[in-house]
N, C-alpha and C. Protein backbone atom coordinates (compact mmCIF):
# COMPACT_ATOMS: atom_id res chain seq x y z
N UNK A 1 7.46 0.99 -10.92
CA UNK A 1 6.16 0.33 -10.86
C UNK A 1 5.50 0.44 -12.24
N UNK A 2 4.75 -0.52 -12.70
CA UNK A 2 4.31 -0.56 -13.77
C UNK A 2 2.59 -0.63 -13.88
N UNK A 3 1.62 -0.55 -14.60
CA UNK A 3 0.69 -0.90 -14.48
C UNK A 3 -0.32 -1.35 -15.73
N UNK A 4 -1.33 -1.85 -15.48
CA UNK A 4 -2.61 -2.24 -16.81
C UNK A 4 -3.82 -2.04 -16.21
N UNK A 5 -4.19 -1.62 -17.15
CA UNK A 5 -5.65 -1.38 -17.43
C UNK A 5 -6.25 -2.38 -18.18
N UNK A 6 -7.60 -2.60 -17.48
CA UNK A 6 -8.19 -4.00 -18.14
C UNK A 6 -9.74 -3.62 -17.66
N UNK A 7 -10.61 -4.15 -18.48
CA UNK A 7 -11.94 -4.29 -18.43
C UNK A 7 -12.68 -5.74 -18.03
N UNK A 8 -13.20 -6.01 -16.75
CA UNK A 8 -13.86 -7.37 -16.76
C UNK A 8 -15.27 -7.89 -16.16
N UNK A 9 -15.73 -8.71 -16.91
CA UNK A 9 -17.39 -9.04 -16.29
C UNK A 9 -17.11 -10.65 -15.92
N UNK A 10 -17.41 -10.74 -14.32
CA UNK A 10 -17.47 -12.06 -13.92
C UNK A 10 -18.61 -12.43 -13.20
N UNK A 11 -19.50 -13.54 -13.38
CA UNK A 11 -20.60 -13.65 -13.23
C UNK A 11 -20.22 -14.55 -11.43
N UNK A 12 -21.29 -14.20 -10.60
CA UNK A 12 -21.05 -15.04 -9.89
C UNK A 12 -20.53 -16.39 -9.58
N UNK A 13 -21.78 -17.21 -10.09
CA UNK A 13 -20.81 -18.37 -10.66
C UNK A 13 -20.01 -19.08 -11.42
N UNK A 14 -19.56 -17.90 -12.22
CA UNK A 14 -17.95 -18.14 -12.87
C UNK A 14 -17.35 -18.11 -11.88
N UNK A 15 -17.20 -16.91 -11.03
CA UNK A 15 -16.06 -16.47 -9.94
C UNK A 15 -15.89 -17.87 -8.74
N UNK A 16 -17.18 -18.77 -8.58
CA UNK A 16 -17.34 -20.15 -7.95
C UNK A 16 -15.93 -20.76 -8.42
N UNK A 17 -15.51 -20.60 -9.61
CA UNK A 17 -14.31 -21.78 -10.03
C UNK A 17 -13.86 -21.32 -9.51
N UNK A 18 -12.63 -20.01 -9.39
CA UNK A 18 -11.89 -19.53 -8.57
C UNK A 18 -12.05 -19.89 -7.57
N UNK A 19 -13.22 -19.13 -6.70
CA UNK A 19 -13.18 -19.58 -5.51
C UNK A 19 -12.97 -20.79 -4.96
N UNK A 20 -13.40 -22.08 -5.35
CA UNK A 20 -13.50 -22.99 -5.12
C UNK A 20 -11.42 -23.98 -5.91
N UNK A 21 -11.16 -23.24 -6.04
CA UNK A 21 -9.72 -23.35 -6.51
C UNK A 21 -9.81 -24.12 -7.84
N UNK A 22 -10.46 -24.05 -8.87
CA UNK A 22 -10.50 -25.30 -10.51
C UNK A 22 -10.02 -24.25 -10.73
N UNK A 23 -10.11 -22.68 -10.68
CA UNK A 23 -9.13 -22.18 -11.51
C UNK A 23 -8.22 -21.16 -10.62
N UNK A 24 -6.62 -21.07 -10.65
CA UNK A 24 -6.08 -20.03 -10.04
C UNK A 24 -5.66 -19.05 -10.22
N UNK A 25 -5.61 -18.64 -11.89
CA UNK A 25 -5.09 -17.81 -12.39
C UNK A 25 -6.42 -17.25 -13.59
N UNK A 26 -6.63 -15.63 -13.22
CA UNK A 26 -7.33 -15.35 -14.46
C UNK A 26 -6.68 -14.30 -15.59
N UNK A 27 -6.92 -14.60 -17.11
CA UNK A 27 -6.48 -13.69 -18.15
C UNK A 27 -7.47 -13.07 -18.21
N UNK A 28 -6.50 -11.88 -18.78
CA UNK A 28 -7.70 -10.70 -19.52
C UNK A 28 -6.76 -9.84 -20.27
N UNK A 29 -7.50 -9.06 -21.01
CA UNK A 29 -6.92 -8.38 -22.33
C UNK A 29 -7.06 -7.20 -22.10
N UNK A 30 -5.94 -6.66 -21.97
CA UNK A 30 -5.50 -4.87 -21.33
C UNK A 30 -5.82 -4.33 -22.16
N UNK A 31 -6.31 -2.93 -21.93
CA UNK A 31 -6.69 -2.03 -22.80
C UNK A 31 -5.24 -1.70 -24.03
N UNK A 32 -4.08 -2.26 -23.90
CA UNK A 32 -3.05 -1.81 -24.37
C UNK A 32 -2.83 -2.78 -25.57
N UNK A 33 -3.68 -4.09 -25.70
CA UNK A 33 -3.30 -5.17 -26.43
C UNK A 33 -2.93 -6.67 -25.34
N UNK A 34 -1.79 -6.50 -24.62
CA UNK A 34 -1.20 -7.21 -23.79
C UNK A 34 -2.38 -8.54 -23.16
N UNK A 35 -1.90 -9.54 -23.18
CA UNK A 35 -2.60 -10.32 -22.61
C UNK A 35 -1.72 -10.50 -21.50
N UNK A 36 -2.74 -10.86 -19.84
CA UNK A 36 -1.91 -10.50 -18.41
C UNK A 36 -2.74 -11.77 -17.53
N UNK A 37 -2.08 -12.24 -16.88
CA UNK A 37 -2.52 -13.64 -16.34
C UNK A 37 -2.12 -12.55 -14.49
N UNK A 38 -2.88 -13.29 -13.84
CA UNK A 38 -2.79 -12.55 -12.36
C UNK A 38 -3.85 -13.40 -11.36
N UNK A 39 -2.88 -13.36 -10.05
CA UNK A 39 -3.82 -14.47 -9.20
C UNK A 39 -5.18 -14.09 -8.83
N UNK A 40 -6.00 -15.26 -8.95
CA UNK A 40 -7.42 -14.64 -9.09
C UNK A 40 -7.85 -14.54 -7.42
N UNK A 41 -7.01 -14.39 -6.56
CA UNK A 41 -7.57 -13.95 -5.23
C UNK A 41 -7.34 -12.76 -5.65
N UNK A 42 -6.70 -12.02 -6.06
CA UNK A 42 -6.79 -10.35 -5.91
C UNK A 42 -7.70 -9.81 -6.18
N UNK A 43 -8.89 -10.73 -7.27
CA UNK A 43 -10.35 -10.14 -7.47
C UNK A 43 -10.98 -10.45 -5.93
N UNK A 44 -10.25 -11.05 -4.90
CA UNK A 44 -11.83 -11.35 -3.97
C UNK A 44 -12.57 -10.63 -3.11
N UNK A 45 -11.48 -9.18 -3.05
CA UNK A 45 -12.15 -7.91 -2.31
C UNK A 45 -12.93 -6.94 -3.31
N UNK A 46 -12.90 -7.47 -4.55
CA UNK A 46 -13.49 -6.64 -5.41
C UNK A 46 -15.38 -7.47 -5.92
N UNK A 47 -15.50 -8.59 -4.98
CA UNK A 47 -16.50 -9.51 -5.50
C UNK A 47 -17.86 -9.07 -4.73
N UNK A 48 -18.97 -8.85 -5.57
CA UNK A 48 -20.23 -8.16 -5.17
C UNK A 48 -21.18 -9.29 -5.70
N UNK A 49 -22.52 -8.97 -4.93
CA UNK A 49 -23.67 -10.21 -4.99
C UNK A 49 -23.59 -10.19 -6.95
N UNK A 50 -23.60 -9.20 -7.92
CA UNK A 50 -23.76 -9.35 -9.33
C UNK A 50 -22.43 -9.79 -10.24
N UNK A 51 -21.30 -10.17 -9.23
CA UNK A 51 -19.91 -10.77 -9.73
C UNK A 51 -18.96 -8.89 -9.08
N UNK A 52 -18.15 -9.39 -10.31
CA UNK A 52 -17.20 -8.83 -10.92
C UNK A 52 -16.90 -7.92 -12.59
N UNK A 53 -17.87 -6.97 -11.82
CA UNK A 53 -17.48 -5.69 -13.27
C UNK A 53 -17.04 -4.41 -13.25
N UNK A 54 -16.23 -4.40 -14.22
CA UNK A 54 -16.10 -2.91 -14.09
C UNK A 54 -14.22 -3.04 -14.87
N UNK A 55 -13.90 -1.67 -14.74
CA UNK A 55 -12.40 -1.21 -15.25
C UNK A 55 -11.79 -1.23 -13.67
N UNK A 56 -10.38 -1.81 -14.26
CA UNK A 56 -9.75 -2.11 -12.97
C UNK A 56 -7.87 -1.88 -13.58
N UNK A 57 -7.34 -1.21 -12.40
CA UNK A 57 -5.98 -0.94 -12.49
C UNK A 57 -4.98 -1.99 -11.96
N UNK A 58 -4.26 -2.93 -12.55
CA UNK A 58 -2.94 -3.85 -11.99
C UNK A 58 -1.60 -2.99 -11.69
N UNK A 59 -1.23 -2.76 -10.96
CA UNK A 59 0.12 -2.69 -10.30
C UNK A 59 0.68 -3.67 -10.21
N UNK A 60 2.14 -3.74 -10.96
CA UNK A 60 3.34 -4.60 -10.33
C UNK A 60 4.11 -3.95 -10.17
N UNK A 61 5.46 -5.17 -9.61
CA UNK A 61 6.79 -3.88 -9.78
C UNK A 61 7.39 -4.35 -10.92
N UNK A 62 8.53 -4.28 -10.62
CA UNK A 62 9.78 -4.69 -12.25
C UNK A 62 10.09 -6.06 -12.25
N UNK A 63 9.67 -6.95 -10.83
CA UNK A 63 10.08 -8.64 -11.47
C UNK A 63 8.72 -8.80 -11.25
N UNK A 64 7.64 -8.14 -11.94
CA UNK A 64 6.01 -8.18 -12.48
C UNK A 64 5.22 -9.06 -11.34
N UNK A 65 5.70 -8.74 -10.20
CA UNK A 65 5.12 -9.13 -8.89
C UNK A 65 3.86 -8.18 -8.53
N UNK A 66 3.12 -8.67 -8.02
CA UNK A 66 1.38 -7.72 -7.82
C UNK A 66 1.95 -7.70 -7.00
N UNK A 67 1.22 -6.03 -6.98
CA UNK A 67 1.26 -4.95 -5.92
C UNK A 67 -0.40 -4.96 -5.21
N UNK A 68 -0.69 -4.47 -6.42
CA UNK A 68 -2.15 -3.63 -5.78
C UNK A 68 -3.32 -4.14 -7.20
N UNK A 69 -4.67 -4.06 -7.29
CA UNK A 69 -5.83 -4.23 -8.01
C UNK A 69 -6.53 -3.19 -7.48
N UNK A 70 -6.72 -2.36 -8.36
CA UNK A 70 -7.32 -1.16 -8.17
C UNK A 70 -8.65 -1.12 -9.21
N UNK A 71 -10.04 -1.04 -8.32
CA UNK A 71 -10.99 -0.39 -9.49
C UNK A 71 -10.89 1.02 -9.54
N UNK A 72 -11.38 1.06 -10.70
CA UNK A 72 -11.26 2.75 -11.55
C UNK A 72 -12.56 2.67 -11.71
N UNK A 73 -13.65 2.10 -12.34
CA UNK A 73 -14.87 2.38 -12.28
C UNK A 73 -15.76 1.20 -12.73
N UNK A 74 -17.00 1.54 -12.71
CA UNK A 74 -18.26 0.80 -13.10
C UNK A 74 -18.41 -0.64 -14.43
């Protein structure tokens, strides 16, 4: 299993595109350098009335299939 660390702020109605499917995939820039593309339903248990913020953990396995989206904090 592998994982990333990433930092992200999504405003409510940014997260509207997603939701609303204009966008399906979101990037973000791992604390490691790595740029990581990942389906943006895995943010939708993580979505609060002020969006989407905070440090968050990606799990895959070895053919870089999501596992798990884990927040780590604030």
């Amino acid at each position: 299993m592998h994982d990333v660390i990433f930092t992200i702020s999504i405003t409510p109605e940014a997260y509207l595109q997603y939701y609303r499917g204009a966008a399906k995939a979101v990037i973000v820039k791992a604390e490691d350098g790595r740029r990581i593309r990942f389906p943006a339903q895995a943010l939708q248990s993580h979505i609060k009335p002020e969006g989407i913020h905070g440090r968050f953990r990606l799990l895959f396995d070895k053919n870089n299939k999501l596992i798990k989206l884990e927040k780590l904090s604030s």
